[in-house]
Protein backbone atom coordinates (compact mmCIF):
# COMPACT_ATOMS: atom_id res chain seq x y z
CA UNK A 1 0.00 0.00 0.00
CA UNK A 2 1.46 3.29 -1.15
CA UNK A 3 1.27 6.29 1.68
CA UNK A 4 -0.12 9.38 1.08
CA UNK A 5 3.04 11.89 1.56
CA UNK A 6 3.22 15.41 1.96
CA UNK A 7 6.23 17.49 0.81
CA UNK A 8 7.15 20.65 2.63
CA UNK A 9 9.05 23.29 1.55
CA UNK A 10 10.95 25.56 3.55
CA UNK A 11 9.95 29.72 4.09
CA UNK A 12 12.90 30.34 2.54
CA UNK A 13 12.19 28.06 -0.68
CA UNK A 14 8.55 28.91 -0.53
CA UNK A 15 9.76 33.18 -0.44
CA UNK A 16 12.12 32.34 -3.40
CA UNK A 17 9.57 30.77 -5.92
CA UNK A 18 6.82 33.55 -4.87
CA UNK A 19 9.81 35.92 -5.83
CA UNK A 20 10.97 34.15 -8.84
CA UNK A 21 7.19 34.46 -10.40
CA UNK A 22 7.48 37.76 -9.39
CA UNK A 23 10.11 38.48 -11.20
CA UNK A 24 9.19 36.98 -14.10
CA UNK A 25 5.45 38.53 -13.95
CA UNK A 26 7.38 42.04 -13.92
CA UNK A 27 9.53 41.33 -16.79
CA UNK A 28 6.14 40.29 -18.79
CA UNK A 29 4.16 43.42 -18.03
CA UNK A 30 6.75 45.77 -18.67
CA UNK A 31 7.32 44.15 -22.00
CA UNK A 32 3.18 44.02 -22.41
CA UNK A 33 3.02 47.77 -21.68
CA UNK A 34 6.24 48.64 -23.83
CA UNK A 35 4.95 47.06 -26.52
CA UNK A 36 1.35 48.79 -25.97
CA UNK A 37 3.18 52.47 -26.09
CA UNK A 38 4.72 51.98 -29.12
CA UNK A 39 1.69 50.64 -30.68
CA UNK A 40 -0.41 53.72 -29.78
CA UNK A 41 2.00 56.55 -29.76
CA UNK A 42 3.73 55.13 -33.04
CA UNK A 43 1.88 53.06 -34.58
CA UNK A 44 -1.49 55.00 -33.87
CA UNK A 45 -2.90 51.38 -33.72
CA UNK A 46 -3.50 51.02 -29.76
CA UNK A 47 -3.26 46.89 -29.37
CA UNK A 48 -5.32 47.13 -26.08
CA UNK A 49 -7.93 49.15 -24.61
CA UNK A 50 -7.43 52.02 -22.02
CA UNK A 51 -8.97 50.38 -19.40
CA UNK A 52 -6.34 46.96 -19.99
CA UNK A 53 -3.58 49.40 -19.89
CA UNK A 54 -4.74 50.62 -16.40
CA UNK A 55 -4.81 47.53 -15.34
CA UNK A 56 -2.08 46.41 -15.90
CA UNK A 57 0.22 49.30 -14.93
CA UNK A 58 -1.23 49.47 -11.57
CA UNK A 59 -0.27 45.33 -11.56
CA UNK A 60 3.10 46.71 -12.45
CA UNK A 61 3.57 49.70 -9.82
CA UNK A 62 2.17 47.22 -7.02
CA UNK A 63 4.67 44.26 -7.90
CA UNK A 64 7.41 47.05 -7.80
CA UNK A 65 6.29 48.39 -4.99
CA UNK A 66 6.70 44.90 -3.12
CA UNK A 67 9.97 43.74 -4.99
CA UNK A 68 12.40 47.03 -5.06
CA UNK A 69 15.22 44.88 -6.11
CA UNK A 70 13.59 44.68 -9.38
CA UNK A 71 13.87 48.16 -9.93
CA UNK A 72 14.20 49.84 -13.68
CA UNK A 73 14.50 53.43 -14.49
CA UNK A 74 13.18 52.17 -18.05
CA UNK A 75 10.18 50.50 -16.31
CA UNK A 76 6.91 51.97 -17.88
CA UNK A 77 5.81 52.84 -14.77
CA UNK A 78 8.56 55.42 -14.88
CA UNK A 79 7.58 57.63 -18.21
CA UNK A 80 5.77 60.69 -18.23
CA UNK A 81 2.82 60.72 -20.34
């Protein structure tokens, strides 16, 4: 009979993962809301609506908030305008 096992993890593994995904969550948006500004200030062919962009910027500024280390004066969340 096979037992039923659970695996734990330690804080410290458990902090890293939730940091990693954090990480890479950052990366993604800022490359989602690069890619956004050049398709509506350049392109004049906005890829997603106002209200997506919002959202997603304030996703941004939050995860940045929580995750300093991350920080990037060419992060989106950093332009004027």
């Amino acid at each position: 009979m096979r037992e039923n096992r659970m695996e734990f993890v330690t804080l410290e593994v458990f902090m890293t993962m939730e940091k990693t995904q954090a990480h890479i969550r950052i990366q993604r948006l800022r490359d989602i809301l690069n890619e956004a500004n050049r398709k509506y200030y350049i392109e004049n062919s906005p890829s997603i609506s106002d209200f997506e962009f919002d959202m997603l910027m304030k996703e941004l500024e939050s995860l940045e908030a929580q995750h300093p280390e991350w920080d990037d004066p060419l992060s989106p969340t950093r332009r004027v305008g």
